[in-house]
Protein backbone atom coordinates (compact mmCIF):
# COMPACT_ATOMS: atom_id res chain seq x y z
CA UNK A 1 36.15 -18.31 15.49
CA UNK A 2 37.61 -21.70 16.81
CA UNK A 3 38.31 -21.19 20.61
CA UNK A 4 36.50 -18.08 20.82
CA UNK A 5 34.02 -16.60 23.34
CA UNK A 6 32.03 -14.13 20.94
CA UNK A 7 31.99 -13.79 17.09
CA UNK A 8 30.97 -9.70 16.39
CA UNK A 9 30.23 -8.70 12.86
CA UNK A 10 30.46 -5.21 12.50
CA UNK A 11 29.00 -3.19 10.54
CA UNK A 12 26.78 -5.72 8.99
CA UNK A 13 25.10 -5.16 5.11
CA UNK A 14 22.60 -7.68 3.92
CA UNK A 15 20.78 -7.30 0.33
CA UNK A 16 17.81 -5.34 0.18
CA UNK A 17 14.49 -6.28 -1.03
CA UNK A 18 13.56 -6.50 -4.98
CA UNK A 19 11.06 -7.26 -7.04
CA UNK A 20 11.38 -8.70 -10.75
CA UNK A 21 9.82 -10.11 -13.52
CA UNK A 22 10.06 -12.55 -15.78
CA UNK A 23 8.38 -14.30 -18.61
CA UNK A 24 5.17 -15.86 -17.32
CA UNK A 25 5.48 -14.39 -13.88
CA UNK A 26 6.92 -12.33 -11.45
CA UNK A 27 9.01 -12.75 -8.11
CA UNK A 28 9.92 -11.55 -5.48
CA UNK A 29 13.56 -11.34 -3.43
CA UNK A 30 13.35 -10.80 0.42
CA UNK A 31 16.82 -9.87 0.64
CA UNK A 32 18.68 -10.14 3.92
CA UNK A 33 20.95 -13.31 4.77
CA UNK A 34 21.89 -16.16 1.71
CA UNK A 35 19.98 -19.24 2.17
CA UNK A 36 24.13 -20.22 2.94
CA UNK A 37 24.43 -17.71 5.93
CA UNK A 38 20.95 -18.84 6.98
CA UNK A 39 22.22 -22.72 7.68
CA UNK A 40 25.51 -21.65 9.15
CA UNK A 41 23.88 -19.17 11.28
CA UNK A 42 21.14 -21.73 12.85
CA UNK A 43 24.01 -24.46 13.21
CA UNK A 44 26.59 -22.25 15.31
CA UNK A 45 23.51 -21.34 17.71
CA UNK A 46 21.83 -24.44 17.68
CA UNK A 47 25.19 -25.70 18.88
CA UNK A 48 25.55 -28.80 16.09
CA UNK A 49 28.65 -29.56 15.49
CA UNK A 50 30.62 -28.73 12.36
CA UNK A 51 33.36 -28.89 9.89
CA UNK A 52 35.75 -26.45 9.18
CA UNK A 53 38.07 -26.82 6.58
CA UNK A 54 41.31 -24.76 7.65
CA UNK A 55 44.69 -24.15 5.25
CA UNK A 56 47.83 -26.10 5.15
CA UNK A 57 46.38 -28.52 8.37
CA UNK A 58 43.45 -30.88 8.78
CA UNK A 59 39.83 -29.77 8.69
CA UNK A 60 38.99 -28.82 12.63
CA UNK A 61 35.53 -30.53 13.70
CA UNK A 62 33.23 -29.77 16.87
CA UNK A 63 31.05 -27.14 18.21
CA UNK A 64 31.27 -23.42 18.17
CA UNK A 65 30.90 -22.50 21.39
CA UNK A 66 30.26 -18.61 20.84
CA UNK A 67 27.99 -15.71 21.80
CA UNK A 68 27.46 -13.94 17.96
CA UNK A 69 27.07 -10.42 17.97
CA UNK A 70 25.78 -8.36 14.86
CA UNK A 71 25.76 -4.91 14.20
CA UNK A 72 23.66 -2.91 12.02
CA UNK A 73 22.11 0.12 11.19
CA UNK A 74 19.16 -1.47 10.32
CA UNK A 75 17.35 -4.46 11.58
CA UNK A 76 18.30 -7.29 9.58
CA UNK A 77 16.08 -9.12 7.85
CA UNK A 78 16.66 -12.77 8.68
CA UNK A 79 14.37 -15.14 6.06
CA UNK A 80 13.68 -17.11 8.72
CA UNK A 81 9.98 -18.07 8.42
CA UNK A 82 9.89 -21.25 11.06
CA UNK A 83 11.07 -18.51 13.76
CA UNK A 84 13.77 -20.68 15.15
CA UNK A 85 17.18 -18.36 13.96
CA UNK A 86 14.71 -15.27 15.34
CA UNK A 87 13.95 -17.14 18.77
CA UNK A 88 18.05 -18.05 19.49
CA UNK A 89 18.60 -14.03 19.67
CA UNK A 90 17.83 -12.74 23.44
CA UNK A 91 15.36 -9.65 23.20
């Protein structure tokens, strides 16, 4: 995505919903995006800058500069409780 204008994902799957149980309680998984994709998504659209780590050559650092596009059947469930990945998406 270095030097690009738009990053699509097509097509995109995220986990569904579970409950389980375990000894001395119970829990609950909300699904959609990995506490991982979660970060990386707020720091591409928040525009901080990062580190890339590229093969045979020197890590690239600096700022995606890129519209992200997502595509799903469903709407994705984002785990974003503060509201700030949910705000950076245009309505």
């Amino acid at each position: 995505m270095i030097g690009k204008r738009v990053g699509v994902f097509p097509d995109v799957r995220l986990k569904s919903a579970k409950s389980f149980g375990f000894k001395g309680g119970s829990g609950h998984d909300p699904g959609g995006l990995s506490h991982t994709s979660h970060g990386l998504l707020l720091t591409i659209t928040g525009g901080d800058p990062l580190t890339i780590g590229r093969k045979n050559t020197t890590a690239w650092e600096g700022q995606l500069r890129l519209k992200l596009m997502l595509i799903s059947n469903e709407i994705p469930s984002l785990n974003d409780t503060t509201g700030a990945l949910a705000s950076r998406f245009p309505t």
